[in-house]
PDB file of N, CA and C in Angstrom:
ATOM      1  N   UNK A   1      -8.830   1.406  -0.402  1.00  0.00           N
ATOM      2  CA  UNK A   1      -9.787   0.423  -0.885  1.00  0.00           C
ATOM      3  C   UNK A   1     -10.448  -0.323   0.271  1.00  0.00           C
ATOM      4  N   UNK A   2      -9.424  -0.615   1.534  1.00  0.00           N
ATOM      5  CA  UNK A   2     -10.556  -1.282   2.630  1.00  0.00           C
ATOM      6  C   UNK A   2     -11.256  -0.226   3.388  1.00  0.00           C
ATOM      7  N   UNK A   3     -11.538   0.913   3.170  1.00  0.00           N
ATOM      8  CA  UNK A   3     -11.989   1.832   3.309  1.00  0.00           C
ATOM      9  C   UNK A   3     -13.668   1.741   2.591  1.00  0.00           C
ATOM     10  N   UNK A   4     -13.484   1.381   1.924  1.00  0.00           N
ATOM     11  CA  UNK A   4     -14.492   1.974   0.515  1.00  0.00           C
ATOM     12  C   UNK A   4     -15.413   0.622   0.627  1.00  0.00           C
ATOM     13  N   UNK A   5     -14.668  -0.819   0.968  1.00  0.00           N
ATOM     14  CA  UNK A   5     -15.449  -2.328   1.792  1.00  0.00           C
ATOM     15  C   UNK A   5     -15.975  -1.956   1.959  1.00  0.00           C
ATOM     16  N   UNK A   6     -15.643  -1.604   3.605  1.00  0.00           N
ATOM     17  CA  UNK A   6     -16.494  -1.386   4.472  1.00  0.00           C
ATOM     18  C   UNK A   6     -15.840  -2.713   5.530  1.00  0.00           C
ATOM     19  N   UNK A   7     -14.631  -2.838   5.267  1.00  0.00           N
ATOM     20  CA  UNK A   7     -13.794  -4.461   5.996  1.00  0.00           C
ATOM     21  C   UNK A   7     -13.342  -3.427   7.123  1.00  0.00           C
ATOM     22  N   UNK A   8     -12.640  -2.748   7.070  1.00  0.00           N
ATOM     23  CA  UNK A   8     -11.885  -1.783   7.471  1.00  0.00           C
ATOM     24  C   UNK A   8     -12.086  -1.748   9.474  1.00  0.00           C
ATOM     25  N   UNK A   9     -11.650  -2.558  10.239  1.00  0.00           N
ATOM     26  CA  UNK A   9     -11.549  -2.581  11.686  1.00  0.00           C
ATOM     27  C   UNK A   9     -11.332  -1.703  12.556  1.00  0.00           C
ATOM     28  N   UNK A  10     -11.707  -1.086  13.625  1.00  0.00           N
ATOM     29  CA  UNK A  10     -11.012  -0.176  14.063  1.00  0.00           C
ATOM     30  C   UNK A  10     -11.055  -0.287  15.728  1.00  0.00           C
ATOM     31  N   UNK A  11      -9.902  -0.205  16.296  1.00  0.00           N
ATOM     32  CA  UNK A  11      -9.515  -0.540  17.647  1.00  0.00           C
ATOM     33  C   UNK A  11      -9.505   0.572  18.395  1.00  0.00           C
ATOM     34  N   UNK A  12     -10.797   0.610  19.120  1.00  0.00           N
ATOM     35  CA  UNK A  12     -11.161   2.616  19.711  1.00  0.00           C
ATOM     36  C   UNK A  12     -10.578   1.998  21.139  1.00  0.00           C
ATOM     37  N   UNK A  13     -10.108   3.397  21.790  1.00  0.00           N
ATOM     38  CA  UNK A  13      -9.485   3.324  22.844  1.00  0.00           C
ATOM     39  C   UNK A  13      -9.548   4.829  23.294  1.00  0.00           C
ATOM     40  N   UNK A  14      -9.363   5.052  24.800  1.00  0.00           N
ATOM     41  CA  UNK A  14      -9.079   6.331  25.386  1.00  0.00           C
ATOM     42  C   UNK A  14      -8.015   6.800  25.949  1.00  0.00           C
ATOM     43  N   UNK A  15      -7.140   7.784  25.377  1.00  0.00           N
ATOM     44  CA  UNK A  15      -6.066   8.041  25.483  1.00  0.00           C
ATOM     45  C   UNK A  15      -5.692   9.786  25.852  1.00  0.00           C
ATOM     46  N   UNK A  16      -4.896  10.181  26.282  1.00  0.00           N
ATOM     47  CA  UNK A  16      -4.388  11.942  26.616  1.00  0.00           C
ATOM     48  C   UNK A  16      -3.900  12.428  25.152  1.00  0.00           C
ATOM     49  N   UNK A  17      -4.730  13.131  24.707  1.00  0.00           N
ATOM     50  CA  UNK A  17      -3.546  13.344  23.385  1.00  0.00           C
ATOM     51  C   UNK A  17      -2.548  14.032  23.327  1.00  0.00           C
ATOM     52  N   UNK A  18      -2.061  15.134  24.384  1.00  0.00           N
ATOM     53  CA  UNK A  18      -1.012  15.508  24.618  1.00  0.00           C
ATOM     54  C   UNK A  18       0.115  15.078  24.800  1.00  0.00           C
ATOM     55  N   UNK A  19       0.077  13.497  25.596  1.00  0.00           N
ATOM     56  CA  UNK A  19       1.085  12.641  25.900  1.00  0.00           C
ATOM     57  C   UNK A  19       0.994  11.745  24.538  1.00  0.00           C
ATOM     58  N   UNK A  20       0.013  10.887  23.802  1.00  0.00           N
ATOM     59  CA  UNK A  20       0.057  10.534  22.498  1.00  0.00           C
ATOM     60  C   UNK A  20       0.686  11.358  21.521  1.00  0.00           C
ATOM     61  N   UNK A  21       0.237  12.514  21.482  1.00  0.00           N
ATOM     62  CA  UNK A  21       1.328  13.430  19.944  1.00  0.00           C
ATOM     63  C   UNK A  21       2.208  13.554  20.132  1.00  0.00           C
ATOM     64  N   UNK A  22       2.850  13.855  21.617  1.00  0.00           N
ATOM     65  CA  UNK A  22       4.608  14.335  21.930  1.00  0.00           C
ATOM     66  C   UNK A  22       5.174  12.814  21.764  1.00  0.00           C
ATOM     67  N   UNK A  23       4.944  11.416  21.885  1.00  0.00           N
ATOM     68  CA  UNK A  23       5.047  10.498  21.622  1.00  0.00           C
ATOM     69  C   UNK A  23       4.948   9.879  20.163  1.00  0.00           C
ATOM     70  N   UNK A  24       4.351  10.559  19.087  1.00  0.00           N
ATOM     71  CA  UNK A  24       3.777  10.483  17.921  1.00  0.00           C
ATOM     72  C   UNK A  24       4.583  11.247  16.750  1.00  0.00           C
ATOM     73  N   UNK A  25       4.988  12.432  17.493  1.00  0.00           N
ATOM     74  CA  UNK A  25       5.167  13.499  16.403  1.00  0.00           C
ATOM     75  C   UNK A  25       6.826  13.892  16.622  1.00  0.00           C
ATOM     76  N   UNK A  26       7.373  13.256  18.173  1.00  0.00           N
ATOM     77  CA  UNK A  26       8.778  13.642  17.999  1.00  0.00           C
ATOM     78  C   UNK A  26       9.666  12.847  17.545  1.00  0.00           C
ATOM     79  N   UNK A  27       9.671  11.887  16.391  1.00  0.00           N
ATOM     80  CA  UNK A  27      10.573  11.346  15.494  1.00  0.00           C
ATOM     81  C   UNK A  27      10.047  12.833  13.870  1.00  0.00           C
ATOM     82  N   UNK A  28       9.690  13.117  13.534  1.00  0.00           N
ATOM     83  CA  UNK A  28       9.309  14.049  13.213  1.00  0.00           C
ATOM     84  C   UNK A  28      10.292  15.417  13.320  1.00  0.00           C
ATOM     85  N   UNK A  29      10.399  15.602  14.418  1.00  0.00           N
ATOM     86  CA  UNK A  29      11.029  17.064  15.602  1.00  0.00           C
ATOM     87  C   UNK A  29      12.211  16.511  14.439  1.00  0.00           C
ATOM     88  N   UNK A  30      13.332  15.681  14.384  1.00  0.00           N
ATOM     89  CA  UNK A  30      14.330  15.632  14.208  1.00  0.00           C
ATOM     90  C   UNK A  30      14.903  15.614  12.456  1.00  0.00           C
ATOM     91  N   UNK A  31      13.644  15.479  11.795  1.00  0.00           N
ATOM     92  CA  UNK A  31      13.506  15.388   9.891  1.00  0.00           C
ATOM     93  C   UNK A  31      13.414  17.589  10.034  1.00  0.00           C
ATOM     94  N   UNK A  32      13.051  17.685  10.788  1.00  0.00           N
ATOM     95  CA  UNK A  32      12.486  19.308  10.740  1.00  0.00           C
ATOM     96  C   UNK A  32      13.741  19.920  11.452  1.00  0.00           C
ATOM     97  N   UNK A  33      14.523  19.761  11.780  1.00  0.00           N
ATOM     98  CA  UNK A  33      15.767  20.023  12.714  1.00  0.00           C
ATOM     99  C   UNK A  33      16.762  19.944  12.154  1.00  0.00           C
ATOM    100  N   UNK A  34      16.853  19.143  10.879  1.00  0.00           N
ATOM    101  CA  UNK A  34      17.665  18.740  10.008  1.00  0.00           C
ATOM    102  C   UNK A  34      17.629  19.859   8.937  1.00  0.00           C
ATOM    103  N   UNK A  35      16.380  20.189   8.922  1.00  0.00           N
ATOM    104  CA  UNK A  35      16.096  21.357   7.898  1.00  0.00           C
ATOM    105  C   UNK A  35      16.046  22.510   8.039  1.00  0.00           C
ATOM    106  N   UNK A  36      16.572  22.931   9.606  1.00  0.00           N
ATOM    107  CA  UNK A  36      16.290  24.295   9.987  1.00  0.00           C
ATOM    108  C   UNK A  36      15.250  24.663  10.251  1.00  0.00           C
ATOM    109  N   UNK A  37      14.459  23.479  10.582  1.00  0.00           N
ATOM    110  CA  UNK A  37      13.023  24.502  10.202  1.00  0.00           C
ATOM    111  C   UNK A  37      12.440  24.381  11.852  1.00  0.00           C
ATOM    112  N   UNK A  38      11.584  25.113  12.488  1.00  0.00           N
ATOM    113  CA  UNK A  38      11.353  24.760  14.013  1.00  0.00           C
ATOM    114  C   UNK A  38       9.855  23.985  13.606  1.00  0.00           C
ATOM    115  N   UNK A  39       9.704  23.153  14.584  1.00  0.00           N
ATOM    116  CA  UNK A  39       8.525  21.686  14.705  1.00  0.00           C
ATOM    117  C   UNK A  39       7.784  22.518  15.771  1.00  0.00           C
ATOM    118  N   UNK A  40       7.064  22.584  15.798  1.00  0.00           N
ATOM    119  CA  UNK A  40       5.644  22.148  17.251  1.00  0.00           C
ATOM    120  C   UNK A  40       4.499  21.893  17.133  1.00  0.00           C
ATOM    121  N   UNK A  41       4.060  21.383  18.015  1.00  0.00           N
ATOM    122  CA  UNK A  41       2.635  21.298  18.755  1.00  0.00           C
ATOM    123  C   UNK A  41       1.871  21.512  19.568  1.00  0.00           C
ATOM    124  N   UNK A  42       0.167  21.643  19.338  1.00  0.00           N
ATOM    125  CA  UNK A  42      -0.208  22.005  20.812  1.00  0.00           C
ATOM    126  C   UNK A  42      -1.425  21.535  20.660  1.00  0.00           C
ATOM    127  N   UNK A  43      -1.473  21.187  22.598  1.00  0.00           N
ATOM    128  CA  UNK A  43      -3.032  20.343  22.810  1.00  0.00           C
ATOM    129  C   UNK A  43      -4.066  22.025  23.127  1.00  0.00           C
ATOM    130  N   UNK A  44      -5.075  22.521  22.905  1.00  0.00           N
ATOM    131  CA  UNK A  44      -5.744  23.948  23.426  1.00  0.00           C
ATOM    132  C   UNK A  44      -5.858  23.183  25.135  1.00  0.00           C
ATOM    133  N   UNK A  45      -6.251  21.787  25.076  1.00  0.00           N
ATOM    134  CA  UNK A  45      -6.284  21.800  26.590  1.00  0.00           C
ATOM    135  C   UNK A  45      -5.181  20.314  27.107  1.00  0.00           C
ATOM    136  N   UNK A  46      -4.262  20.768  27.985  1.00  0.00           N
ATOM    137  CA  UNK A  46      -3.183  19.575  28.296  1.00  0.00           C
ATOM    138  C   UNK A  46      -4.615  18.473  29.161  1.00  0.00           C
ATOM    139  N   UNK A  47      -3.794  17.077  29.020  1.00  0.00           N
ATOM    140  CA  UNK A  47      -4.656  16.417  29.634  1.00  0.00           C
ATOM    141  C   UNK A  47      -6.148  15.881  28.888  1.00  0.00           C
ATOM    142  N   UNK A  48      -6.277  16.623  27.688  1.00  0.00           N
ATOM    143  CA  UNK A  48      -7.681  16.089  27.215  1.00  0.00           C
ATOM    144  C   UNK A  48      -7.905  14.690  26.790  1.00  0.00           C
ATOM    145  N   UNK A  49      -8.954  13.975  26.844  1.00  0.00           N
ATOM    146  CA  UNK A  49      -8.914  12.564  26.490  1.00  0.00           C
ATOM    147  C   UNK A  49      -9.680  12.470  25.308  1.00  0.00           C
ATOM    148  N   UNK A  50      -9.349  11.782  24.499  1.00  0.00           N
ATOM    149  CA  UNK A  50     -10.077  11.389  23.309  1.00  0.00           C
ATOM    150  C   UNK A  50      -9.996  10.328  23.121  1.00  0.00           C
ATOM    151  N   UNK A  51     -11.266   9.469  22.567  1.00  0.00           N
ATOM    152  CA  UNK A  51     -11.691   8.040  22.099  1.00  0.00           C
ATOM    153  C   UNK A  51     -11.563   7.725  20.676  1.00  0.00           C
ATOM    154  N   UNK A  52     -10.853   7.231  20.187  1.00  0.00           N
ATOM    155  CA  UNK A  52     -10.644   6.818  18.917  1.00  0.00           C
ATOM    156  C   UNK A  52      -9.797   5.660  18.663  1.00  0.00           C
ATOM    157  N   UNK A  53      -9.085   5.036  17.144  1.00  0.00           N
ATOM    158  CA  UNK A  53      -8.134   3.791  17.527  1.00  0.00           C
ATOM    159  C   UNK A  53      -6.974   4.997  17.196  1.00  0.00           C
ATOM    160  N   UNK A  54      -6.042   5.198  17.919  1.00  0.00           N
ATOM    161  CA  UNK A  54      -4.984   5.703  17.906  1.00  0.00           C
ATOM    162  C   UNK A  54      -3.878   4.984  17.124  1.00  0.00           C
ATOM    163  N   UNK A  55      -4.047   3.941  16.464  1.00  0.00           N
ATOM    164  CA  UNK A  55      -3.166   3.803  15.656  1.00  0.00           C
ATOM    165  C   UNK A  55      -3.293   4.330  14.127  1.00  0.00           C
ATOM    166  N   UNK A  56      -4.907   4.321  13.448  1.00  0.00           N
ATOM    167  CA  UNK A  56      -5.472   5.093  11.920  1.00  0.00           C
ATOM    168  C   UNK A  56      -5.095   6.829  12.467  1.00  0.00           C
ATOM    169  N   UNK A  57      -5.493   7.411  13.599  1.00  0.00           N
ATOM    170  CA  UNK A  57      -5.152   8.424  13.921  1.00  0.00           C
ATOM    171  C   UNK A  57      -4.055   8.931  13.627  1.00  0.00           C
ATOM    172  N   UNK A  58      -3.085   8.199  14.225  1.00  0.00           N
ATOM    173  CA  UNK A  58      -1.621   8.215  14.314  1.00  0.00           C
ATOM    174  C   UNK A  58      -0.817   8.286  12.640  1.00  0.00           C
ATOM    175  N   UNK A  59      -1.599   7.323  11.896  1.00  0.00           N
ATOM    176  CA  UNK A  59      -0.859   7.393  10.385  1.00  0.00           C
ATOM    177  C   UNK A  59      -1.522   8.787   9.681  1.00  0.00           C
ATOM    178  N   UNK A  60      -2.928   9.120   9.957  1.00  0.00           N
ATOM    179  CA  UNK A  60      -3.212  10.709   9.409  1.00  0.00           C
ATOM    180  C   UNK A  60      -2.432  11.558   9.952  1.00  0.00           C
ATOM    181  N   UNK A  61      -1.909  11.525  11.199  1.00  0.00           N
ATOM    182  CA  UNK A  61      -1.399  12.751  11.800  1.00  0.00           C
ATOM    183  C   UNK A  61       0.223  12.778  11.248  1.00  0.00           C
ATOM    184  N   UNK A  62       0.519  11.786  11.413  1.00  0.00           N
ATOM    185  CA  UNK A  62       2.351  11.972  10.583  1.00  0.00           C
ATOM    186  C   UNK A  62       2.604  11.795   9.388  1.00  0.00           C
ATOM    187  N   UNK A  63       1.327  11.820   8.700  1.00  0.00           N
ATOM    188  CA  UNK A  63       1.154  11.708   6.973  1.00  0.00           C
ATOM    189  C   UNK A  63       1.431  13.184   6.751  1.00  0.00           C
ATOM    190  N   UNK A  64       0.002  13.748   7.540  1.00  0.00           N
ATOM    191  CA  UNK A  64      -0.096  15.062   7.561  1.00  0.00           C
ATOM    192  C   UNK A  64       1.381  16.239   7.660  1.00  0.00           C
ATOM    193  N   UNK A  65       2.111  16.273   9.198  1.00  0.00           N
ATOM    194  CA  UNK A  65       2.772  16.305   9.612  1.00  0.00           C
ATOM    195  C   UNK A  65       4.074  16.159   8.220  1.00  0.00           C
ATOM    196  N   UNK A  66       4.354  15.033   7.991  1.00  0.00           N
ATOM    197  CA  UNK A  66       5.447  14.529   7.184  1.00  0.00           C
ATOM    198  C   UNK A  66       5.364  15.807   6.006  1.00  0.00           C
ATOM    199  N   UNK A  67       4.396  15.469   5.667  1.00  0.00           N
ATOM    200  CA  UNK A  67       4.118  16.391   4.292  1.00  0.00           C
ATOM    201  C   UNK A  67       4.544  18.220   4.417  1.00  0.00           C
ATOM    202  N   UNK A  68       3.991  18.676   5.553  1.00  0.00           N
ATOM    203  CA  UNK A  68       4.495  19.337   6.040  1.00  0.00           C
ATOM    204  C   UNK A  68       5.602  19.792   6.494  1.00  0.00           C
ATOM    205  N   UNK A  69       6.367  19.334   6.887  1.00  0.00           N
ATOM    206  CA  UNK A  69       7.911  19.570   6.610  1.00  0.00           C
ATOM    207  C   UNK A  69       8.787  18.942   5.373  1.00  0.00           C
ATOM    208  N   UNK A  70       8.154  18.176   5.039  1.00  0.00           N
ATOM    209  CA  UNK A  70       8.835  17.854   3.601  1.00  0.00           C
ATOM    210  C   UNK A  70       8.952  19.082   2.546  1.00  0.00           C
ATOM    211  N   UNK A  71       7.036  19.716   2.524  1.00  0.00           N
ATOM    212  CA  UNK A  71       7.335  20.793   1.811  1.00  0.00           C
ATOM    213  C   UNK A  71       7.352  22.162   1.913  1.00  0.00           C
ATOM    214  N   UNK A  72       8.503  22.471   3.496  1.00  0.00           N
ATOM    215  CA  UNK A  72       8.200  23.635   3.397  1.00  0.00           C
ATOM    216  C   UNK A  72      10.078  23.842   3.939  1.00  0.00           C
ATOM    217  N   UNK A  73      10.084  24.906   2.791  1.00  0.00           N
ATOM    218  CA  UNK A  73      11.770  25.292   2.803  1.00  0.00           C
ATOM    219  C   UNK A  73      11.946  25.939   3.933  1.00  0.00           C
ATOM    220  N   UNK A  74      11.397  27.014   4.736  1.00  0.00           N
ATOM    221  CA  UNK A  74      11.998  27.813   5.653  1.00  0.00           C
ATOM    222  C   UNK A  74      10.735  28.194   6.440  1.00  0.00           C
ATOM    223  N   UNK A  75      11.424  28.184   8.282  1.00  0.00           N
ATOM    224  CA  UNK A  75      10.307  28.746   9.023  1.00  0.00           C
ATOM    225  C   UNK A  75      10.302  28.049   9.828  1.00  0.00           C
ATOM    226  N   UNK A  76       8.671  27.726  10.255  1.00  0.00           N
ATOM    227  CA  UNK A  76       8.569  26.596  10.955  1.00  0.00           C
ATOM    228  C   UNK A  76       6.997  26.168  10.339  1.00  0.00           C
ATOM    229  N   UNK A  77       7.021  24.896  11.483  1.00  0.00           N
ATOM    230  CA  UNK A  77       5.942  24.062  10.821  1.00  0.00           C
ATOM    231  C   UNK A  77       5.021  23.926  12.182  1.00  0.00           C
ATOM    232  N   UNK A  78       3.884  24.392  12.507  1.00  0.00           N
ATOM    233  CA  UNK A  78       3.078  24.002  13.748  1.00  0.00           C
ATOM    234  C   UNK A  78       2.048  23.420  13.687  1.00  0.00           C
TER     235      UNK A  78
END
C-alpha cells in the first residue's frame, strides 16, 4: 500500500553486489542445509557495482530466495 502512495522513500546507494548477496543470502545457506538441499549464487561479473537502496533490494531478494527453498523438496536451489 505505501507503494501504490507514492510515500514510499528510498535510500539509493552504491554497493559490490557480490560482497552484498554473500552477506545477504548466507543466513539462507543454513535453512537449505538443513534440508539437504545445496544453496548458491552468482555475480556474471565479481566486483560489479550497482546503485540502488539495498535495503528494499535486500527484502525482494530473500523473499525470493526464502520461497525458494521453502518450496523445493530435493536438489538444489541457485
Amino acid at each position: 500500500s505505501l507503494f501504490d502512495s507514492g510515500v514510499l522513500e528510498y535510500h539509493i546507494t552504491e554497493f559490490e553486489l557480490d560482497e552484498w548477496m554473500d552477506s545477504t543470502l548466507a543466513p539462507l545457506k543454513v535453512t537449505a542445509l538443513a534440508k539437504a538441499l545445496n544453496f548458491s549464487w552468482r555475480v556474471d561479473r565479481p566486483g560489479r557495482v550497482v546503485r540502488c537502496d539495498r535495503i528494499k533490494l535486500g527484502r525482494v531478494l530473500v523473499n525470493l530466495a526464502s520461497n525458494a527453498v521453502k518450496f523445493t523438496e530435493r536438489g538444489s536451489v541457485e
